[in-house]
C-alpha atoms as a PDB file:
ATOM      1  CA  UNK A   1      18.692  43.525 -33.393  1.00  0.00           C
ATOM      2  CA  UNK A   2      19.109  41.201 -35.763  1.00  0.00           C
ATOM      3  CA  UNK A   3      18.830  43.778 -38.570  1.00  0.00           C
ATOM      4  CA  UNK A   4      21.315  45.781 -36.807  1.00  0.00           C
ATOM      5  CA  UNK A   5      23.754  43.186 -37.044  1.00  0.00           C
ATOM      6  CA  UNK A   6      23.308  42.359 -40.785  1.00  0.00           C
ATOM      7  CA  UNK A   7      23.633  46.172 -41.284  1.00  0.00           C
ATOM      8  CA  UNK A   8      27.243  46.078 -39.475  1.00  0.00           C
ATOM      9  CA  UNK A   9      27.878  42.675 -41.343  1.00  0.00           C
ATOM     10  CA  UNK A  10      27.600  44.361 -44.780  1.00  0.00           C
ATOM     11  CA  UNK A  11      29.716  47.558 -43.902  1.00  0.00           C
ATOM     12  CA  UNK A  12      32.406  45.708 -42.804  1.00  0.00           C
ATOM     13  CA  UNK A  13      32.510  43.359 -45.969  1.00  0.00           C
ATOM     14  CA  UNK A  14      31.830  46.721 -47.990  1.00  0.00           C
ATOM     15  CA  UNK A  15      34.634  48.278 -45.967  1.00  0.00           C
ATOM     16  CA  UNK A  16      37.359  45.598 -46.795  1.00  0.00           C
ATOM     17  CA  UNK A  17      37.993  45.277 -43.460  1.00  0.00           C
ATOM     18  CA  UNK A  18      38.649  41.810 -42.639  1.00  0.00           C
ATOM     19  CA  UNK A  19      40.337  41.980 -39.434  1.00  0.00           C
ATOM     20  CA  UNK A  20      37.265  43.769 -38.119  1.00  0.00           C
ATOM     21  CA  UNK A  21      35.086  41.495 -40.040  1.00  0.00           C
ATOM     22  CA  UNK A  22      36.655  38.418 -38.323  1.00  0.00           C
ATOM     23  CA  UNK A  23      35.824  40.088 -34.831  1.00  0.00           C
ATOM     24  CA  UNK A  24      32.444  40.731 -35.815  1.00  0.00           C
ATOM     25  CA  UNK A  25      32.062  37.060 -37.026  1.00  0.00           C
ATOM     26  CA  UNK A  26      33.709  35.641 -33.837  1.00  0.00           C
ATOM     27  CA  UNK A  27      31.133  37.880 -31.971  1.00  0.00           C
ATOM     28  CA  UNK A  28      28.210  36.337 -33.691  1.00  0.00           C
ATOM     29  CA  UNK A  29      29.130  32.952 -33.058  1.00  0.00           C
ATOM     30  CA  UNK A  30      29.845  33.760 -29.026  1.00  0.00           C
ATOM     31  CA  UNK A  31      26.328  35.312 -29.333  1.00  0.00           C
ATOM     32  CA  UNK A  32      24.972  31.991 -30.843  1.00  0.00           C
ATOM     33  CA  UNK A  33      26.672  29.993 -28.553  1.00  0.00           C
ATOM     34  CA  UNK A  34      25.377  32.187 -25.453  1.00  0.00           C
ATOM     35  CA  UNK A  35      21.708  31.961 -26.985  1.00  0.00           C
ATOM     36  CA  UNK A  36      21.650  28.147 -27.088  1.00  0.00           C
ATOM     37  CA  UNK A  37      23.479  27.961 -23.790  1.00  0.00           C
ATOM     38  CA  UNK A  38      20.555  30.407 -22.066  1.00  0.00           C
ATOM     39  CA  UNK A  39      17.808  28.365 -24.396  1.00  0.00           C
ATOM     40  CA  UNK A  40      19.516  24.868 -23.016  1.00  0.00           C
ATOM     41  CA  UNK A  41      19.358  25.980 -19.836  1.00  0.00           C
ATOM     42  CA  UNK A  42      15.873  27.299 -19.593  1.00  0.00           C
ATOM     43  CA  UNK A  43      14.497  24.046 -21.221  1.00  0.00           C
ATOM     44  CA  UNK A  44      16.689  22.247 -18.295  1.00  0.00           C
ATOM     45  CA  UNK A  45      15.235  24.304 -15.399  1.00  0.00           C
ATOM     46  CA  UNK A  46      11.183  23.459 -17.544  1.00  0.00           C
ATOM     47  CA  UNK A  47      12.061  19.874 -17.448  1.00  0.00           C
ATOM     48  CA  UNK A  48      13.640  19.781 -14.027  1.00  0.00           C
ATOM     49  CA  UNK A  49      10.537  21.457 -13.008  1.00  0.00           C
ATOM     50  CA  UNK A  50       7.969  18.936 -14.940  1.00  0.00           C
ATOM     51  CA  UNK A  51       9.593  15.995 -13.033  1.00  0.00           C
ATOM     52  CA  UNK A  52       9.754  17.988  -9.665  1.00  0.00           C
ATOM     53  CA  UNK A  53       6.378  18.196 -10.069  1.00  0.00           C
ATOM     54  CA  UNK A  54       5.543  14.384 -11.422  1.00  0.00           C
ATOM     55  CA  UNK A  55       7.660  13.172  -7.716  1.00  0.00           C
ATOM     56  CA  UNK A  56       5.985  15.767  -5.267  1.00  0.00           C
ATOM     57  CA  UNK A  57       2.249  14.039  -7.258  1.00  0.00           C
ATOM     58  CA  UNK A  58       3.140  10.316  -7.007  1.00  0.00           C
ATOM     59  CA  UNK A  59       4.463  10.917  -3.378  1.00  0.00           C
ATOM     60  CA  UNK A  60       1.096  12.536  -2.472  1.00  0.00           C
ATOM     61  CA  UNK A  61      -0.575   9.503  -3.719  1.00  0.00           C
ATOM     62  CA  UNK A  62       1.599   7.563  -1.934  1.00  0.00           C
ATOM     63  CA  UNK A  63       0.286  10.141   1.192  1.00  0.00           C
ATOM     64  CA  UNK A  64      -3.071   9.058   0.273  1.00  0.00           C
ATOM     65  CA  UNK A  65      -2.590   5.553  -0.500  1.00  0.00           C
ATOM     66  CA  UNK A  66      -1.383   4.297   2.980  1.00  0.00           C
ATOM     67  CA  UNK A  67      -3.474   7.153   4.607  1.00  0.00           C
ATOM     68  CA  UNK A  68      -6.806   4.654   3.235  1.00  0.00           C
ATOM     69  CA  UNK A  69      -3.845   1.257   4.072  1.00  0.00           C
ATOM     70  CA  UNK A  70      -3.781   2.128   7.636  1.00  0.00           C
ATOM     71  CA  UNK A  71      -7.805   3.086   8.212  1.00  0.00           C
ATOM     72  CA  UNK A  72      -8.004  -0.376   6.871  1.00  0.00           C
ATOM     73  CA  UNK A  73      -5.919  -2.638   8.740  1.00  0.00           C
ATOM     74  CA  UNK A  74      -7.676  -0.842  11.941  1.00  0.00           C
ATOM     75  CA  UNK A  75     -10.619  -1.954  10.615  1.00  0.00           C
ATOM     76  CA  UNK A  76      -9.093  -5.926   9.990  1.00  0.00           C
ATOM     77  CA  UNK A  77      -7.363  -5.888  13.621  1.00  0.00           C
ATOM     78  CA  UNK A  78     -11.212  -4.584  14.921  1.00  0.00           C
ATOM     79  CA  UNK A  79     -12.911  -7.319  12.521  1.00  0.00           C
ATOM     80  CA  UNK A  80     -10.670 -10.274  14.184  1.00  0.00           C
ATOM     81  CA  UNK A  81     -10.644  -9.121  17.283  1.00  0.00           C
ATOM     82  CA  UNK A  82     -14.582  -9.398  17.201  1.00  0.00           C
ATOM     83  CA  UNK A  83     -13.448 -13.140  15.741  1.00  0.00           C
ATOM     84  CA  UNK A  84     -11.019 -13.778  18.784  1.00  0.00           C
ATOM     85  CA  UNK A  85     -13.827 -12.729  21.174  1.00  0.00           C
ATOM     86  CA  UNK A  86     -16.280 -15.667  19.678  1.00  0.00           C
ATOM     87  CA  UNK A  87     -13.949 -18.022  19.509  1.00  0.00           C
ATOM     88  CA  UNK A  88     -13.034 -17.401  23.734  1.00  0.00           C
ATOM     89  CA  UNK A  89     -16.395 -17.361  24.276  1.00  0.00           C
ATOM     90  CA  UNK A  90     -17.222 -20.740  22.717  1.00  0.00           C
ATOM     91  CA  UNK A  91     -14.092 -22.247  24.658  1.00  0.00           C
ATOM     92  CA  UNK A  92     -15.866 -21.099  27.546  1.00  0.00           C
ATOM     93  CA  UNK A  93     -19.205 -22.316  27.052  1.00  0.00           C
ATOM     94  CA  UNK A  94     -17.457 -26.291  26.011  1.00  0.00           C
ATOM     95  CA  UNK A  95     -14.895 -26.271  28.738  1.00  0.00           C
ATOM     96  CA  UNK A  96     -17.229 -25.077  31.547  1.00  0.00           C
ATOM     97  CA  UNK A  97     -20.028 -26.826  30.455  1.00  0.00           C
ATOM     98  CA  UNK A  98     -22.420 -23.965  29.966  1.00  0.00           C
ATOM     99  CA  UNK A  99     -25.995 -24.193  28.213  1.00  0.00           C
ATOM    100  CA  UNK A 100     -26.710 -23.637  24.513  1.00  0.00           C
ATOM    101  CA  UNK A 101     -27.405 -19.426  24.136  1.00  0.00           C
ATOM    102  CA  UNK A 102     -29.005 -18.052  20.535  1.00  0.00           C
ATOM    103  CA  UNK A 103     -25.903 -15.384  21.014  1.00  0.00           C
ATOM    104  CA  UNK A 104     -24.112 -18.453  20.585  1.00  0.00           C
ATOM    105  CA  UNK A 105     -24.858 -19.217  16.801  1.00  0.00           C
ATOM    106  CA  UNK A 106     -23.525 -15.550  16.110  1.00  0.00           C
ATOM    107  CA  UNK A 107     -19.928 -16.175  18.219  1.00  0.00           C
ATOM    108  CA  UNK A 108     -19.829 -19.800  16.036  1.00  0.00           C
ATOM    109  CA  UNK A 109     -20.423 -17.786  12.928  1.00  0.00           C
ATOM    110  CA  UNK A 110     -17.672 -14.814  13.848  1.00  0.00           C
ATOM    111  CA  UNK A 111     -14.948 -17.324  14.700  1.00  0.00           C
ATOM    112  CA  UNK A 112     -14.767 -18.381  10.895  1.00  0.00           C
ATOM    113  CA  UNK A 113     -14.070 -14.796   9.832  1.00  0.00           C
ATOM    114  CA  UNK A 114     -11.385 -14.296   7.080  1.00  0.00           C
ATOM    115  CA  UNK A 115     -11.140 -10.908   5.489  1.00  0.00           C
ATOM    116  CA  UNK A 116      -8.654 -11.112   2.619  1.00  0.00           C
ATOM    117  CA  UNK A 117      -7.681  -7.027   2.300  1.00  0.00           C
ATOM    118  CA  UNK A 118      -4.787  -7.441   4.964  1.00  0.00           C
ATOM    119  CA  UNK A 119      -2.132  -6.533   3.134  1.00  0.00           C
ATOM    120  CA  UNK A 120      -1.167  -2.868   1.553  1.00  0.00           C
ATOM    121  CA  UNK A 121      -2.669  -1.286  -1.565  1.00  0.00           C
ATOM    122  CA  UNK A 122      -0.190  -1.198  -4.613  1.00  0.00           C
ATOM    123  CA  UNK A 123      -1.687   0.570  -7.185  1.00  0.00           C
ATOM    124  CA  UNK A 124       0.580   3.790  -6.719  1.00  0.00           C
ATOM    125  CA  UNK A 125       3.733   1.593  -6.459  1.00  0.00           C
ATOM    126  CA  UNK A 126       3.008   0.017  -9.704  1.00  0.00           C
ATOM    127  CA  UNK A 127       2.609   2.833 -11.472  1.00  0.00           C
ATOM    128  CA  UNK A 128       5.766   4.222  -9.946  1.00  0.00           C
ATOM    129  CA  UNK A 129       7.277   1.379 -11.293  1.00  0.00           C
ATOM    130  CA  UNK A 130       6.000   1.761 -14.680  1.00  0.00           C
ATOM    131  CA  UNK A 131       7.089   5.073 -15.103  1.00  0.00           C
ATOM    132  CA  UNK A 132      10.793   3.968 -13.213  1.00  0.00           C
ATOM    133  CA  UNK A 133      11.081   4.326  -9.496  1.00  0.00           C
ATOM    134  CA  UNK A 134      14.042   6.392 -10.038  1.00  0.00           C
ATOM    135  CA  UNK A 135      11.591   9.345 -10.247  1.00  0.00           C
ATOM    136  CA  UNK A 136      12.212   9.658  -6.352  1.00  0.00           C
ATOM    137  CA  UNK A 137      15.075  11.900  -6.041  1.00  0.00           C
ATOM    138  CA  UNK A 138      15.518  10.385  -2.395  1.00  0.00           C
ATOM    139  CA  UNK A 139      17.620   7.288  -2.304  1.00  0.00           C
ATOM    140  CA  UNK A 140      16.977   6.140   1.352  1.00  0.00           C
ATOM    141  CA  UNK A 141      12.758   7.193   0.578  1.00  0.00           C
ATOM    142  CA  UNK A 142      13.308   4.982  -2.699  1.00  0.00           C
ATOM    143  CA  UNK A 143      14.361   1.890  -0.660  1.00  0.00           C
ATOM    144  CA  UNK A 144      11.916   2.490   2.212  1.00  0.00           C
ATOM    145  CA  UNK A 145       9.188   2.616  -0.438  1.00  0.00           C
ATOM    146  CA  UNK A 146      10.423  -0.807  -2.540  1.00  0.00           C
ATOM    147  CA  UNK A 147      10.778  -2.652   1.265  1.00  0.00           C
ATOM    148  CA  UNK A 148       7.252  -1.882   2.138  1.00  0.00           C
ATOM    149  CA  UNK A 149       5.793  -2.589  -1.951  1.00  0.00           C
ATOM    150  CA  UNK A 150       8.066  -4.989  -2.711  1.00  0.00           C
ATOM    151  CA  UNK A 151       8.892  -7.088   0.696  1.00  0.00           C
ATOM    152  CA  UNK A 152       6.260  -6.474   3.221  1.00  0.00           C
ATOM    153  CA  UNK A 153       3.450  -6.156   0.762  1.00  0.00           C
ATOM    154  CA  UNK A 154       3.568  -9.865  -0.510  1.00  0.00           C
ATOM    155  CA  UNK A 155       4.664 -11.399   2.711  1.00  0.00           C
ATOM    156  CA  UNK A 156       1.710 -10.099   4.311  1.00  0.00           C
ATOM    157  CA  UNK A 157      -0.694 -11.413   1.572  1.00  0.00           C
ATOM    158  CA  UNK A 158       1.053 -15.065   1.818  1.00  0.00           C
ATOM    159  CA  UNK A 159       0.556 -15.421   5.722  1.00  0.00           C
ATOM    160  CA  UNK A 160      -3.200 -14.009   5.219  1.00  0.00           C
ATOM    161  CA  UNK A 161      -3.474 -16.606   2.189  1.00  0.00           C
ATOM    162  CA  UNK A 162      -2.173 -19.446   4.382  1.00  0.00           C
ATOM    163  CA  UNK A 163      -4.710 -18.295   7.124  1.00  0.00           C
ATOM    164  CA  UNK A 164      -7.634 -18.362   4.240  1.00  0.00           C
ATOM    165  CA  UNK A 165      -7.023 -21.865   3.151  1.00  0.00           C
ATOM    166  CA  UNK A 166      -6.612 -23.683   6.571  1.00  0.00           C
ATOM    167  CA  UNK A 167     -10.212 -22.063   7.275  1.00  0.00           C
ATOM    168  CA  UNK A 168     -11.445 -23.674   3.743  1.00  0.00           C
ATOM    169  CA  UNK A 169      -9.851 -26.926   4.666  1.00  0.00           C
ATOM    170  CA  UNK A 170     -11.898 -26.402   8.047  1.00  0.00           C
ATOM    171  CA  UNK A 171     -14.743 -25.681   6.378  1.00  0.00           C
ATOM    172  CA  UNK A 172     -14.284 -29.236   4.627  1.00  0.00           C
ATOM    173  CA  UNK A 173     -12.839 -31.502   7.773  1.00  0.00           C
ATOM    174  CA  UNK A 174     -14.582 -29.839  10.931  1.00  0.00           C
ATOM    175  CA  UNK A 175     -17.495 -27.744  10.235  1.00  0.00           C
ATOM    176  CA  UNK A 176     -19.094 -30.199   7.646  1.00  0.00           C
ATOM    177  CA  UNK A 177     -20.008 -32.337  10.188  1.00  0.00           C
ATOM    178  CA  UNK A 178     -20.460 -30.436  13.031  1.00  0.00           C
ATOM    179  CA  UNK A 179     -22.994 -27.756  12.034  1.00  0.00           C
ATOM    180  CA  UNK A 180     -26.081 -26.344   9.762  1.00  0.00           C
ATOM    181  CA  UNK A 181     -24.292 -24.405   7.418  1.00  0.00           C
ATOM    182  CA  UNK A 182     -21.082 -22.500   6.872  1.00  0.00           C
ATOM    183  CA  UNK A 183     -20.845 -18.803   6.403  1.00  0.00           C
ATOM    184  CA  UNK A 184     -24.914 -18.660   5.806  1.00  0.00           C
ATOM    185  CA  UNK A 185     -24.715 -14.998   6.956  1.00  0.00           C
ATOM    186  CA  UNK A 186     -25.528 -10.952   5.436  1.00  0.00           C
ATOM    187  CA  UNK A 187     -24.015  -7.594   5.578  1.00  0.00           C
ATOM    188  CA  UNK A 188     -25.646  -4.867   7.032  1.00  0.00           C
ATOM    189  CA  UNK A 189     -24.350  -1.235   6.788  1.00  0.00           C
ATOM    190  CA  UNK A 190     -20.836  -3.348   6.572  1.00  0.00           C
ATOM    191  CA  UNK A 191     -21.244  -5.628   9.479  1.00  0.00           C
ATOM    192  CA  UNK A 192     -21.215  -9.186   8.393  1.00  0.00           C
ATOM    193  CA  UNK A 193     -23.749 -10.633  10.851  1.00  0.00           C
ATOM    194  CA  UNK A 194     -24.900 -14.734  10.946  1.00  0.00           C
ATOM    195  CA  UNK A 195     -25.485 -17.341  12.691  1.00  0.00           C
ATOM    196  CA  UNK A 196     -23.905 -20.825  12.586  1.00  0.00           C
ATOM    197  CA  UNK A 197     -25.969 -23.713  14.649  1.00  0.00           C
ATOM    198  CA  UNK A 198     -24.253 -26.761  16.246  1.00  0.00           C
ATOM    199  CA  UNK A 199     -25.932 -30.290  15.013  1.00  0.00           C
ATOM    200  CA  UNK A 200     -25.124 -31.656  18.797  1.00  0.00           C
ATOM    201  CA  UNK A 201     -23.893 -28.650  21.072  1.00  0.00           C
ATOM    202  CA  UNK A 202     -23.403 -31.596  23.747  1.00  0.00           C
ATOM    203  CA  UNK A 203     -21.727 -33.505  21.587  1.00  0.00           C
ATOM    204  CA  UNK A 204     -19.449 -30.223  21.073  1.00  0.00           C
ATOM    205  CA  UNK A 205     -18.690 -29.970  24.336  1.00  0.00           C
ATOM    206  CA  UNK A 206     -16.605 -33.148  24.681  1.00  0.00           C
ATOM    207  CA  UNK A 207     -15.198 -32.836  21.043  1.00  0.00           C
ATOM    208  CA  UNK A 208     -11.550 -32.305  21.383  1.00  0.00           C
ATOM    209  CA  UNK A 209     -10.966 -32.377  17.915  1.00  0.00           C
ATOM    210  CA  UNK A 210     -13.348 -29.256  17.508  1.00  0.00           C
ATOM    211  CA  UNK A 211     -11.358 -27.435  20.676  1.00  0.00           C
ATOM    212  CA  UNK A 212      -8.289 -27.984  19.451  1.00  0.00           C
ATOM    213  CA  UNK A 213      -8.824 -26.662  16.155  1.00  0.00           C
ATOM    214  CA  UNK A 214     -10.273 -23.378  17.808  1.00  0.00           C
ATOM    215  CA  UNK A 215      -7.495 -22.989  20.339  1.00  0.00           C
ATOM    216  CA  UNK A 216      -4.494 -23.563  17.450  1.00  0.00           C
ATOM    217  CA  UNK A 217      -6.614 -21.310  15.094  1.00  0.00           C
ATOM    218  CA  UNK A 218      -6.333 -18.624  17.871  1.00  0.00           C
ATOM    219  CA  UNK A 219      -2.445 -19.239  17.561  1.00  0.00           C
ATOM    220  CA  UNK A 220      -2.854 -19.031  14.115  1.00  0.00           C
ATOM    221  CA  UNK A 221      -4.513 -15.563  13.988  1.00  0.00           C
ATOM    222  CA  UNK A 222      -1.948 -14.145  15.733  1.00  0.00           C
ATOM    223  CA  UNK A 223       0.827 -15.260  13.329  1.00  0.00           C
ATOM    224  CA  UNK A 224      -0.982 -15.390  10.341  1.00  0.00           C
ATOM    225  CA  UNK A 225      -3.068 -12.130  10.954  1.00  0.00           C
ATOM    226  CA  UNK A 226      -2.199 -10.282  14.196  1.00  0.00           C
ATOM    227  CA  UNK A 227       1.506  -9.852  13.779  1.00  0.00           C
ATOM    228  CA  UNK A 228       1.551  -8.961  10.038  1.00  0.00           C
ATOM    229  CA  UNK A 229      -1.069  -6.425  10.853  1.00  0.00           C
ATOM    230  CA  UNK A 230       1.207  -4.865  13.448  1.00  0.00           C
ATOM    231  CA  UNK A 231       3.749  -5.011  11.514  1.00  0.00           C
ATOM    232  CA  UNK A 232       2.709  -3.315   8.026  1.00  0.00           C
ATOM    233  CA  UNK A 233       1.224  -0.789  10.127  1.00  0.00           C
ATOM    234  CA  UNK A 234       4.623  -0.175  11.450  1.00  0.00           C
ATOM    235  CA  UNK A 235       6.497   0.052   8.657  1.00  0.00           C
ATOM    236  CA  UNK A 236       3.384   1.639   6.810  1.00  0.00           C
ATOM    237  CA  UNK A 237       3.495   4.552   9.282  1.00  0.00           C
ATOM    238  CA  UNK A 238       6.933   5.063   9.292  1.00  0.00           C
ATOM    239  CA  UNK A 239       6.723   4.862   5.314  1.00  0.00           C
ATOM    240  CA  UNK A 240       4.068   8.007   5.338  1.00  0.00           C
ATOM    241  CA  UNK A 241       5.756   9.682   7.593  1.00  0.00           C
ATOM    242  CA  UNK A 242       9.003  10.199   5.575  1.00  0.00           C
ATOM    243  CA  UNK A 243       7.018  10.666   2.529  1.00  0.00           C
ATOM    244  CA  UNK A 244       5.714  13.679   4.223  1.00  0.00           C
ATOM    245  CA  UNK A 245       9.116  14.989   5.311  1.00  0.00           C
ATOM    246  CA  UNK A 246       9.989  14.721   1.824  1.00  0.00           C
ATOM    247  CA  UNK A 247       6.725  16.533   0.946  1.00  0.00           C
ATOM    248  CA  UNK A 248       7.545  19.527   2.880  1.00  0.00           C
ATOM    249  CA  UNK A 249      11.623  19.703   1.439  1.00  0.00           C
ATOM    250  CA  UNK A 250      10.405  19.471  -2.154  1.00  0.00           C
ATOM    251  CA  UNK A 251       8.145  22.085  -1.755  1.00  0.00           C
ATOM    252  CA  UNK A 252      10.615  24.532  -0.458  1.00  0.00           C
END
């Protein structure tokens, strides 16, 4: 084609004729102008495609991401409720006066459990933000996504945190004193299992310092644990759930 047009090119220079010459040239330009045009827009629709692509892969790690989150904080909400169970059962046994049991050490051991993995994972949301969170073509999905990162995320490790340190400061002003050994337990197949022994379980049972303690740190759990358990699993639900609505539109 190209020779065909350098053919025509010379004949009309050869020819003298410039008013047809002038066509011809405008004609070439259009031509060039088309090509780049068509070449411009092809490179658009690649690039378009690329970051079509790069969205619909972060928002399936996103899928998978709070897919593990929400396994997990069933798991945490099963691991204190084991806790809350101890620590009902020890009230029991100190305000009804009941005898010393072995199954006791374990419930004395459980109601010290912390677990410090409730709060979301943020690995994906990190690297969302490294490569600009703009890559979400979804406004509303883009906000739902920073609220959950970005808000809920942090609040729910700074409630757990607070929970983590009044159980060290226990550790320090109640337990010290009052039995063999704190935490002196194993895992097994990823049950934490031990056994915590009272120096004077009689002494425990008239220890209102020790009762109170367990009855606010029931409080405690449900603030500090409970509730921003329910919560992120809430708003981590409803997260995944319009990331896979937005799955299924991007891959029409």
């Amino acid at each position: 084609m190209f020779k065909f047009f350098r053919q025509l090119r010379q004949k009309l220079i050869s020819g003298n004729s410039l008013s047809k010459y002038l066509l011809y040239a405008i004609g070439e330009i259009i031509l060039v102008v088309i090509g780049i045009l068509i070449a411009l827009q092809i490179n658009n629709r690649n690039e378009k495609q690329k970051v079509l692509e790069k969205e619909i892969e972060i928002l399936r790690l996103f899928q998978e991401s709070l897919t593990a989150d929400l396994e997990k904080f069933e798991k945490v909400a099963a691991f204190f409720d084991l806790s809350k169970g101890s620590i009902d059962r020890i009230l029991d046994h100190l305000e009804n006066d009941l005898p010393f049991t072995d199954t006791l050490a374990y419930d004395f051991f459980n109601s010290t459990y912390v677990y410090e993995q409730s709060s979301f994972t943020n690995g994906v949301f990190e690297a969302l933000k490294s490569t600009g969170i703009e890559l979400i073509s979804n406004k509303n999905l883009r906000q739902q996504i920073a609220a959950v990162y970005d808000d809920t995320d942090p609040w729910m490790e700074s409630v757990e945190k607070r929970y983590i340190d009044i159980m060290f400061e226990a550790k320090r002003e109640v337990y010290k004193t009052r039995f063999d050994q704190f935490w002196g337990g194993t895992q097994i197949d990823a049950v934490i299992v031990g056994k915590m022994y009272p120096l004077n379980f009689s002494a425990l049972k008239t220890d209102k310092e020790y009762t109170y303690f367990l009855q606010t740190q029931l409080n405690l759990m449900y603030w500090l644990i409970e509730k921003p358990l329910l919560e992120g699993k809430t708003r981590g639900t409803l997260l995944k759930e319009s990331i896979e609505k937005e799955l299924e539109l991007l891959a029409k």
